[in-house]
N, C-alpha and C. Protein backbone atom coordinates (compact mmCIF):
# COMPACT_ATOMS: atom_id res chain seq x y z
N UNK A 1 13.65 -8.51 -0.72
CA UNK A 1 12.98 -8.35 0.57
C UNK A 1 11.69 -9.14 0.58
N UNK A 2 10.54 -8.43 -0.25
CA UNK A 2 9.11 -9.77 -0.17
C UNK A 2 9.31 -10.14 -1.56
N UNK A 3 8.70 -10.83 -1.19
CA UNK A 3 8.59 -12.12 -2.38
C UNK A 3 6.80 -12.05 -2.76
N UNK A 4 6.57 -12.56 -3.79
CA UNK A 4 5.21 -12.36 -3.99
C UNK A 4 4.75 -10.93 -4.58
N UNK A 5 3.83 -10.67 -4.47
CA UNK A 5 3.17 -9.37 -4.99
C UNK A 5 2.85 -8.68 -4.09
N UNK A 6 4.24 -7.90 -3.33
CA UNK A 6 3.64 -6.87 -2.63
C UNK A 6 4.61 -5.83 -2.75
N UNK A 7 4.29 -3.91 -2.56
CA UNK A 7 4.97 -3.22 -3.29
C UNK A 7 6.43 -3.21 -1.97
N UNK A 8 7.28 -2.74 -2.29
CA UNK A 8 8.09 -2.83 -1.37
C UNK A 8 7.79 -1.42 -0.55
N UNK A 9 8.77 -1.10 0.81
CA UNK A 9 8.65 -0.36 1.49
C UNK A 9 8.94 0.79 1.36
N UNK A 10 9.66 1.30 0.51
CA UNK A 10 10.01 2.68 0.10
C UNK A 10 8.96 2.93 -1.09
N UNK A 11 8.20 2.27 -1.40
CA UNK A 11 7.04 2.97 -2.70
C UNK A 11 5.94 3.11 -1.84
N UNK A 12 5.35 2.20 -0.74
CA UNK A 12 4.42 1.93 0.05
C UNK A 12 4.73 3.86 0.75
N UNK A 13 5.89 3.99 1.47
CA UNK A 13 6.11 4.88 1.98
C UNK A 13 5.61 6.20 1.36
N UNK A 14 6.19 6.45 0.13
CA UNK A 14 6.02 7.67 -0.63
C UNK A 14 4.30 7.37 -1.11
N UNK A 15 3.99 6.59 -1.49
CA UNK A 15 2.26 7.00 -1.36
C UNK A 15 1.52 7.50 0.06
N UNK A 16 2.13 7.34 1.02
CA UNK A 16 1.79 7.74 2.25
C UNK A 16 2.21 8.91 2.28
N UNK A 17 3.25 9.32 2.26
CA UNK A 17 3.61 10.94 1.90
C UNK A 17 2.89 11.59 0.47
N UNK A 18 2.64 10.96 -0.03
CA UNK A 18 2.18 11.75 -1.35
C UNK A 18 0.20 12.02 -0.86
N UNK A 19 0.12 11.29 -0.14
CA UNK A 19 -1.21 11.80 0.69
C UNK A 19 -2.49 10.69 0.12
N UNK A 20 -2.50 9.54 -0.24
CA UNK A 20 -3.00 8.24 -0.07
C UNK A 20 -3.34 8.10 0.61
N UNK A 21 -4.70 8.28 1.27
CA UNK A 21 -5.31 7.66 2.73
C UNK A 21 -5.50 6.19 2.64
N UNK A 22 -5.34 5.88 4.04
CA UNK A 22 -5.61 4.41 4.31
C UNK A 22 -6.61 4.59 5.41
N UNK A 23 -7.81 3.86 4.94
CA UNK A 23 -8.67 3.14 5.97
C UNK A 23 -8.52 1.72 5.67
N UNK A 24 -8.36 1.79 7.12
CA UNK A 24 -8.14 -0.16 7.52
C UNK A 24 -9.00 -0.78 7.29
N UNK A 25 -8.90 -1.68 6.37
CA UNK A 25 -9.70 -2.85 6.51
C UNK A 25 -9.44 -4.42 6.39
N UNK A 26 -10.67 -5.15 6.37
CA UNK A 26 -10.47 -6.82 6.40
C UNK A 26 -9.44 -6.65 5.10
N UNK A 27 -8.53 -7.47 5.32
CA UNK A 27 -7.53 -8.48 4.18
C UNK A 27 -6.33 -7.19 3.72
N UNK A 28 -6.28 -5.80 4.38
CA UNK A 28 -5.35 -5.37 4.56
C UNK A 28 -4.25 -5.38 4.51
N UNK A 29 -3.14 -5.34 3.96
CA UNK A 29 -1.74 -5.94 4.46
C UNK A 29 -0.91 -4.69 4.79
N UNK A 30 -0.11 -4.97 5.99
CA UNK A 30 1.50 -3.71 6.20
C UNK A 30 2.05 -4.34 7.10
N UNK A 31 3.15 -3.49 7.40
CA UNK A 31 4.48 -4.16 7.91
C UNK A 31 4.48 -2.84 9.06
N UNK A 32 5.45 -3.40 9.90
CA UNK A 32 5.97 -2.52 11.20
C UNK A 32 7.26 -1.99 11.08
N UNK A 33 7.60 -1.31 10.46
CA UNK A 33 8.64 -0.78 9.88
C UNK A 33 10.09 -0.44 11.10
N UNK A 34 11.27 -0.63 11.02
CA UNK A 34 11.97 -0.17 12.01
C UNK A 34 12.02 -0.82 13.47
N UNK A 35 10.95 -1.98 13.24
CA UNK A 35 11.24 -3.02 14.69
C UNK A 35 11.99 -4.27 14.51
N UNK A 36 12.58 -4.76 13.31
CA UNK A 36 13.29 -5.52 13.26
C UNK A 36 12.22 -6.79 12.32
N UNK A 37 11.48 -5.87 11.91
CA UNK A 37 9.87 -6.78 11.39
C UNK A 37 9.89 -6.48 10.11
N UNK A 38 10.47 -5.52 9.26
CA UNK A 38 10.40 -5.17 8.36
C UNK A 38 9.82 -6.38 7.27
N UNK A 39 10.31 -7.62 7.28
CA UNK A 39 9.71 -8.86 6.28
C UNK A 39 8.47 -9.16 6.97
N UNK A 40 8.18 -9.03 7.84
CA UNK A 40 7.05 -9.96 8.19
C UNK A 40 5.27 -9.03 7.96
N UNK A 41 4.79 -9.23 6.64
CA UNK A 41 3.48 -8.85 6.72
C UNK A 41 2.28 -9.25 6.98
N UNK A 42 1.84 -8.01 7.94
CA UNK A 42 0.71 -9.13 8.34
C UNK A 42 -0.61 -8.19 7.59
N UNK A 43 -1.43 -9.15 7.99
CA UNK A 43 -2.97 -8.45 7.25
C UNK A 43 -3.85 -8.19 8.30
N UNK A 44 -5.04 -7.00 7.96
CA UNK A 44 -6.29 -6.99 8.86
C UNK A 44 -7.01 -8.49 8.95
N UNK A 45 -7.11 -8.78 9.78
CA UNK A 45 -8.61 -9.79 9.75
C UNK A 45 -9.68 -9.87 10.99
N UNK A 46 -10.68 -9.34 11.34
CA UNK A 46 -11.39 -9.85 12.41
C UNK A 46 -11.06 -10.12 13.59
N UNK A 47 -10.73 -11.80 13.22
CA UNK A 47 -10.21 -12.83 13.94
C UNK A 47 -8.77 -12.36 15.33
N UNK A 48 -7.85 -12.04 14.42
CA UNK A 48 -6.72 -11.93 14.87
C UNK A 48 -6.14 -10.47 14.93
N UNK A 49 -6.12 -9.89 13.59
CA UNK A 49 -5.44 -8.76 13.80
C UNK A 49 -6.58 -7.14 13.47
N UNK A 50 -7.19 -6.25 14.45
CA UNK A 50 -8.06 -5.50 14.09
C UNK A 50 -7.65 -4.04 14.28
N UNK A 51 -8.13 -3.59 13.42
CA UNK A 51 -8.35 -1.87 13.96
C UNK A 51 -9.11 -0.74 14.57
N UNK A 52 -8.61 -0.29 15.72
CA UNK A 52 -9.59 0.22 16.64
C UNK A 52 -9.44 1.89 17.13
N UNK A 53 -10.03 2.24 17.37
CA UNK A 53 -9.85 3.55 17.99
C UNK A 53 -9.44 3.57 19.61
N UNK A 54 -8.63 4.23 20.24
CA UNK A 54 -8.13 4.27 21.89
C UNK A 54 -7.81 5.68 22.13
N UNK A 55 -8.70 6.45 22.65
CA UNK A 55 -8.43 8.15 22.93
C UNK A 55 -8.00 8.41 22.39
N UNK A 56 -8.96 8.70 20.81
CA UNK A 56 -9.02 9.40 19.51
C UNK A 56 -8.44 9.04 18.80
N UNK A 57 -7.06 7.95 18.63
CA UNK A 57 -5.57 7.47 17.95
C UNK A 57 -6.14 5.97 17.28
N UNK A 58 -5.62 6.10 16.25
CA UNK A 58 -6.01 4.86 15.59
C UNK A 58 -5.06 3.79 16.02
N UNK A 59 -5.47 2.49 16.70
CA UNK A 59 -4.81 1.26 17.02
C UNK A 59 -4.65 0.14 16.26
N UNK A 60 -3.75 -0.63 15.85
CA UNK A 60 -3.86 -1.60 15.62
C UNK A 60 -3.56 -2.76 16.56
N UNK A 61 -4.41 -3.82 17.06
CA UNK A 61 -4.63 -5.27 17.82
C UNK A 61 -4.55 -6.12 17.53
N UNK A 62 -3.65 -6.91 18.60
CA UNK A 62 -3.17 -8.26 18.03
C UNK A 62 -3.88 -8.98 18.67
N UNK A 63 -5.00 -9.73 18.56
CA UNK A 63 -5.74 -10.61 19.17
C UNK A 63 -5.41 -11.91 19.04
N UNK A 64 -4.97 -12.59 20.05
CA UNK A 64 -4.67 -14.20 20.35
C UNK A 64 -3.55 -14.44 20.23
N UNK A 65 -2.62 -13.21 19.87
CA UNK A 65 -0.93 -13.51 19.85
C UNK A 65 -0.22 -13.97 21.10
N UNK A 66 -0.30 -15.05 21.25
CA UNK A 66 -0.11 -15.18 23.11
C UNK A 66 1.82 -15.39 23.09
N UNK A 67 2.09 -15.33 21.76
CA UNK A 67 3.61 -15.46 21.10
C UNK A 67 4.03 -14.68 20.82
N UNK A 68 3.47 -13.51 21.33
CA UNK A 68 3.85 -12.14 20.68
C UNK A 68 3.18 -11.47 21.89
N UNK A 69 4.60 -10.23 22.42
CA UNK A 69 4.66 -9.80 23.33
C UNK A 69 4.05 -8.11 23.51
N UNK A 70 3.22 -8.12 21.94
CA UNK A 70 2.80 -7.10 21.27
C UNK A 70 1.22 -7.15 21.17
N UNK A 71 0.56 -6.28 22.03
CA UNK A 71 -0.93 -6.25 21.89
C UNK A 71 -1.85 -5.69 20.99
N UNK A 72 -1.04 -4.50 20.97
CA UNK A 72 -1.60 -3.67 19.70
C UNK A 72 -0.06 -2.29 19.53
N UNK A 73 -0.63 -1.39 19.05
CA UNK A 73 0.70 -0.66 18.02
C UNK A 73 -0.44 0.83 17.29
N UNK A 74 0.30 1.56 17.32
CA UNK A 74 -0.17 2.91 16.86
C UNK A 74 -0.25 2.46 15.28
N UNK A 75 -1.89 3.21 14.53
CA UNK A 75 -1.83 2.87 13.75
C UNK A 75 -0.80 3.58 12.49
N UNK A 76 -0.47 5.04 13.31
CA UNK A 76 0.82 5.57 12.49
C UNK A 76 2.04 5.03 12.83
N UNK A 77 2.37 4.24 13.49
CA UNK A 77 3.10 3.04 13.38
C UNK A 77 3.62 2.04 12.32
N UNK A 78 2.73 1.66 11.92
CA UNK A 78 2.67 0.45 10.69
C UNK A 78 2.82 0.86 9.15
N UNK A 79 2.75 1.06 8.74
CA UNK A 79 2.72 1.24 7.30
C UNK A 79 2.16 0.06 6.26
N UNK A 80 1.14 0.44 5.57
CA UNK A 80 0.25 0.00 4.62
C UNK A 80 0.80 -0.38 3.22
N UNK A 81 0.35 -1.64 3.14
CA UNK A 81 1.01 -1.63 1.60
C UNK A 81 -0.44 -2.11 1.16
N UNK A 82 -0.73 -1.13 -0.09
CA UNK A 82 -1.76 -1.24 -0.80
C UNK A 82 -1.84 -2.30 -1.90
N UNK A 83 -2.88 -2.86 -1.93
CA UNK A 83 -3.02 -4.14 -2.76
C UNK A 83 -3.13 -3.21 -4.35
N UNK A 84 -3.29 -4.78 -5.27
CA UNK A 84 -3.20 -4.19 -6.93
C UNK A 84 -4.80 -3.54 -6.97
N UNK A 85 -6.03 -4.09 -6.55
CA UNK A 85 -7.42 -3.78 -6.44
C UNK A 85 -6.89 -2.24 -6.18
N UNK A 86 -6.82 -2.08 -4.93
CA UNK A 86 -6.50 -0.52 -3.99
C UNK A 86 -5.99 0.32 -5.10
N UNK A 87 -4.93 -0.01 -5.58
CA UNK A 87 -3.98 0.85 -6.43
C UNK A 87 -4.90 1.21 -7.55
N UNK A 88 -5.58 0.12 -8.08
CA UNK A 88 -6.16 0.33 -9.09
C UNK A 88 -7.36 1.70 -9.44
N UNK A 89 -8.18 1.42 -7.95
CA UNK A 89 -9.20 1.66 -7.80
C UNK A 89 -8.49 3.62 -7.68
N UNK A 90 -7.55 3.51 -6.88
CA UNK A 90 -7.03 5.11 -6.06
C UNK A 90 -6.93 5.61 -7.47
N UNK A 91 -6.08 4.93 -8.33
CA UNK A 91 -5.89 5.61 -9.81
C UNK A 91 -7.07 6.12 -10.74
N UNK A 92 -8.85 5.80 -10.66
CA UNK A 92 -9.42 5.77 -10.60
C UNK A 92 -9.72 6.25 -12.68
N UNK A 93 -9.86 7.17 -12.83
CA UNK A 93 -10.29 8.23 -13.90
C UNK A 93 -8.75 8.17 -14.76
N UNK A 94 -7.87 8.50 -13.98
CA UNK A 94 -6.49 8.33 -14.62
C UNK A 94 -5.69 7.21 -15.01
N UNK A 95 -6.59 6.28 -14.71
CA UNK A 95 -5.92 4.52 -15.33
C UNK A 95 -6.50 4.43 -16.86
N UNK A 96 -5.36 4.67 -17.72
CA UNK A 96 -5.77 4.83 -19.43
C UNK A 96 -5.45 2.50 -19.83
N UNK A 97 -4.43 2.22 -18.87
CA UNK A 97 -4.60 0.64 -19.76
C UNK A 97 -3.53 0.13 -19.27
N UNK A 98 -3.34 -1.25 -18.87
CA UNK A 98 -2.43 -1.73 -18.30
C UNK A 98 -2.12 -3.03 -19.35
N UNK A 99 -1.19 -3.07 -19.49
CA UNK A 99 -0.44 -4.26 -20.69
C UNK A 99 0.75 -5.15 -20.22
N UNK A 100 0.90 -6.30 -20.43
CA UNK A 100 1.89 -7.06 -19.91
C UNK A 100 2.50 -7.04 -21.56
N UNK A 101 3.76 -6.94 -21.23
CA UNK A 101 4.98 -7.20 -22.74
C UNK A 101 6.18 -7.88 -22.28
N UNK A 102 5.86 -9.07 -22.09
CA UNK A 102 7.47 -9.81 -21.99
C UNK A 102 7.46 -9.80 -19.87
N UNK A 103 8.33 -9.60 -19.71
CA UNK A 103 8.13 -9.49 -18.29
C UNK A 103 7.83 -8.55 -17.45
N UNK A 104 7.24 -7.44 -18.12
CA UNK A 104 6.76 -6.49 -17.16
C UNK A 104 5.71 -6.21 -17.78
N UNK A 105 5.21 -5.37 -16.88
CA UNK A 105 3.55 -4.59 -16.72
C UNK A 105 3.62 -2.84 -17.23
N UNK A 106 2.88 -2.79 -18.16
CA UNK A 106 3.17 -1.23 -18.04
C UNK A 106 1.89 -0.75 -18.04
N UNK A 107 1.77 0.55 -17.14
CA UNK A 107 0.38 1.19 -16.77
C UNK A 107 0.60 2.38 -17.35
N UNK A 108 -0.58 2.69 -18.39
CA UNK A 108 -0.65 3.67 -18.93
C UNK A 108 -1.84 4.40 -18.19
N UNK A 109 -1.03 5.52 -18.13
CA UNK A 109 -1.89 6.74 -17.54
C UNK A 109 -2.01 8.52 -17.56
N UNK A 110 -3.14 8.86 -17.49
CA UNK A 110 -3.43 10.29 -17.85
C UNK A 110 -3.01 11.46 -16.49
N UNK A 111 -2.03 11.95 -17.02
CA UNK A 111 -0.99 12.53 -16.27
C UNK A 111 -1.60 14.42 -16.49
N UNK A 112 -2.60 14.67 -17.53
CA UNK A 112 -3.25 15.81 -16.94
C UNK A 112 -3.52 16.58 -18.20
N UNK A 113 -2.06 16.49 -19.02
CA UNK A 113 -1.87 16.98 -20.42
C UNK A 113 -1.60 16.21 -21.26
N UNK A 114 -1.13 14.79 -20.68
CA UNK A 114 -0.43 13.72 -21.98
C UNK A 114 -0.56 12.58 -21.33
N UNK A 115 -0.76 11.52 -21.84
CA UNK A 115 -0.54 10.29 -21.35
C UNK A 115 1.01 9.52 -21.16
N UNK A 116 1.38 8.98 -20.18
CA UNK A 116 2.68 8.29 -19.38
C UNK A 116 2.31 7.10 -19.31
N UNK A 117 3.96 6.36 -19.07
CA UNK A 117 3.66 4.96 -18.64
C UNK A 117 4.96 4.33 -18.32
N UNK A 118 4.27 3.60 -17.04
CA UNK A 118 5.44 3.01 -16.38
C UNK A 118 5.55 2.15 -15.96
N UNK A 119 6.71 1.28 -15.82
CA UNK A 119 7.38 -0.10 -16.19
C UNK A 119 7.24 -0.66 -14.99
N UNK A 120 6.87 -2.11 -14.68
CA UNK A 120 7.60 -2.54 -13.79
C UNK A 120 7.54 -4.43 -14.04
N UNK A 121 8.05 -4.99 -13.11
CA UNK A 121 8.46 -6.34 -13.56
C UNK A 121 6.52 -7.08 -12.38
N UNK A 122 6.80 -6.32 -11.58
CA UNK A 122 5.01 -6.68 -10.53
C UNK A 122 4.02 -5.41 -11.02
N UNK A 123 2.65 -6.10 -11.15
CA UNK A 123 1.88 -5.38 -11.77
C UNK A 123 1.16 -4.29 -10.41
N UNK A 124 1.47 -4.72 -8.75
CA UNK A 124 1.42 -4.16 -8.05
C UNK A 124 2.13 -2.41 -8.03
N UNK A 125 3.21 -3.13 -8.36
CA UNK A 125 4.56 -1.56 -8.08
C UNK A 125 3.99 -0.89 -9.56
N UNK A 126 3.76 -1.30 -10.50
CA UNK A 126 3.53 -0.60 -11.94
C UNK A 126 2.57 0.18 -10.63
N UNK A 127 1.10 -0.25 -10.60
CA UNK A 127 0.33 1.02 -10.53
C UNK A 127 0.56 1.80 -9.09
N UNK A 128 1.81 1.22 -8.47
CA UNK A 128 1.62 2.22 -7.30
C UNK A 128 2.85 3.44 -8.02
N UNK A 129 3.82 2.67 -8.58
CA UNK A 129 4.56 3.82 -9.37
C UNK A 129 3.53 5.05 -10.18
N UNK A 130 2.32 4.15 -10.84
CA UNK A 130 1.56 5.87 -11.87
C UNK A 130 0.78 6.53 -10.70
N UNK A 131 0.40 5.73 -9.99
CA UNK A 131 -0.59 5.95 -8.73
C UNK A 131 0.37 7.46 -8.20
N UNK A 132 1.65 7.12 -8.12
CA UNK A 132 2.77 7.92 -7.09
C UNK A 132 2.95 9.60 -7.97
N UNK A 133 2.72 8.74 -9.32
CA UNK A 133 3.20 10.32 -10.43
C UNK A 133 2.28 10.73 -10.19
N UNK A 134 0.76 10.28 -10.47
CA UNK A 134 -0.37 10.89 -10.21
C UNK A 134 -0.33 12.09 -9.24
N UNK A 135 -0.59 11.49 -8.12
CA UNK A 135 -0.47 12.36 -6.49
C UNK A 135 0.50 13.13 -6.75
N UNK A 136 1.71 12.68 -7.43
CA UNK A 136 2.83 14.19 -7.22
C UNK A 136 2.72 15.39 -7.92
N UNK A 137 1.76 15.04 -8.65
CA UNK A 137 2.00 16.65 -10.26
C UNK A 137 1.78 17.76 -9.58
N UNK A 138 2.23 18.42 -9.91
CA UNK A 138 1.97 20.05 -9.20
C UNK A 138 0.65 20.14 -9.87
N UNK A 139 -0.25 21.05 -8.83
CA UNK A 139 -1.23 21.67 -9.09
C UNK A 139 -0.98 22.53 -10.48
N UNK A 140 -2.31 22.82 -11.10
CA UNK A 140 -2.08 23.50 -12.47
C UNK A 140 -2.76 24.85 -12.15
């Protein structure tokens, strides 16, 4: 589906359910899920694409799209895919070490009682995968 370093849409998703807030900002990236847009990501910027408030509801605006029949879009609409920085940062206290071995990334992390770690071939999806265990553990 993307190419490059971005997490795909069903991991993006479950950090949104797992309760990951997103505030919008510059250099942002998500997708419009379910309009036939699913590949096409776009990013916050200023310029072109911003986020706004419209009777209390968070918006997102397409400024200067005169090719696009789309002005703006509910910001629970869109879905966020969090950069490797973001991921990093959300993991915060619980990011024990991230290692490349051969072709994947593995993020080691403090899971509450023991340290975990998990695989992936993008160093993005590694930490949204510990990022995801993180948020899920049952309360103790």
């Amino acid at each position: 589906m993307f190419h490059g370093s971005v997490i795909n849409l069903d991991l993006a998703r479950a950090l949104g359910d797992a309760g990951m807030p997103w505030v919008p900002s510059s250099g942002d990236r998500f997708v419009i899920p379910g309009r036939d847009m699913d590949d096409e990501v776009f990013h916050v910027a200023e310029m072109t694409v911003e986020v706004a408030s419209h009777h209390g509801e968070g918006v997102v605006k397409f400024n200067g799209t005169t090719e696009w029949a789309l002005d703006s879009i509910s910001a629970s609409d869109v879905l966020w895919l969090p950069r490797e920085d973001q991921l990093r940062d959300a993991l915060g206290a619980s990011l024990v070490a991230l290692e490349h071995e051969q072709a994947e990334w593995i993020v080691t992390y403090d899971g509450g009682d023991a340290l975990f770690r998990v695989r992936d071939s993008d160093v993005e999806s590694a930490y949204a995968r510990a990022l995801l265990a993180v948020l899920t553990v049952p309360a103790r």
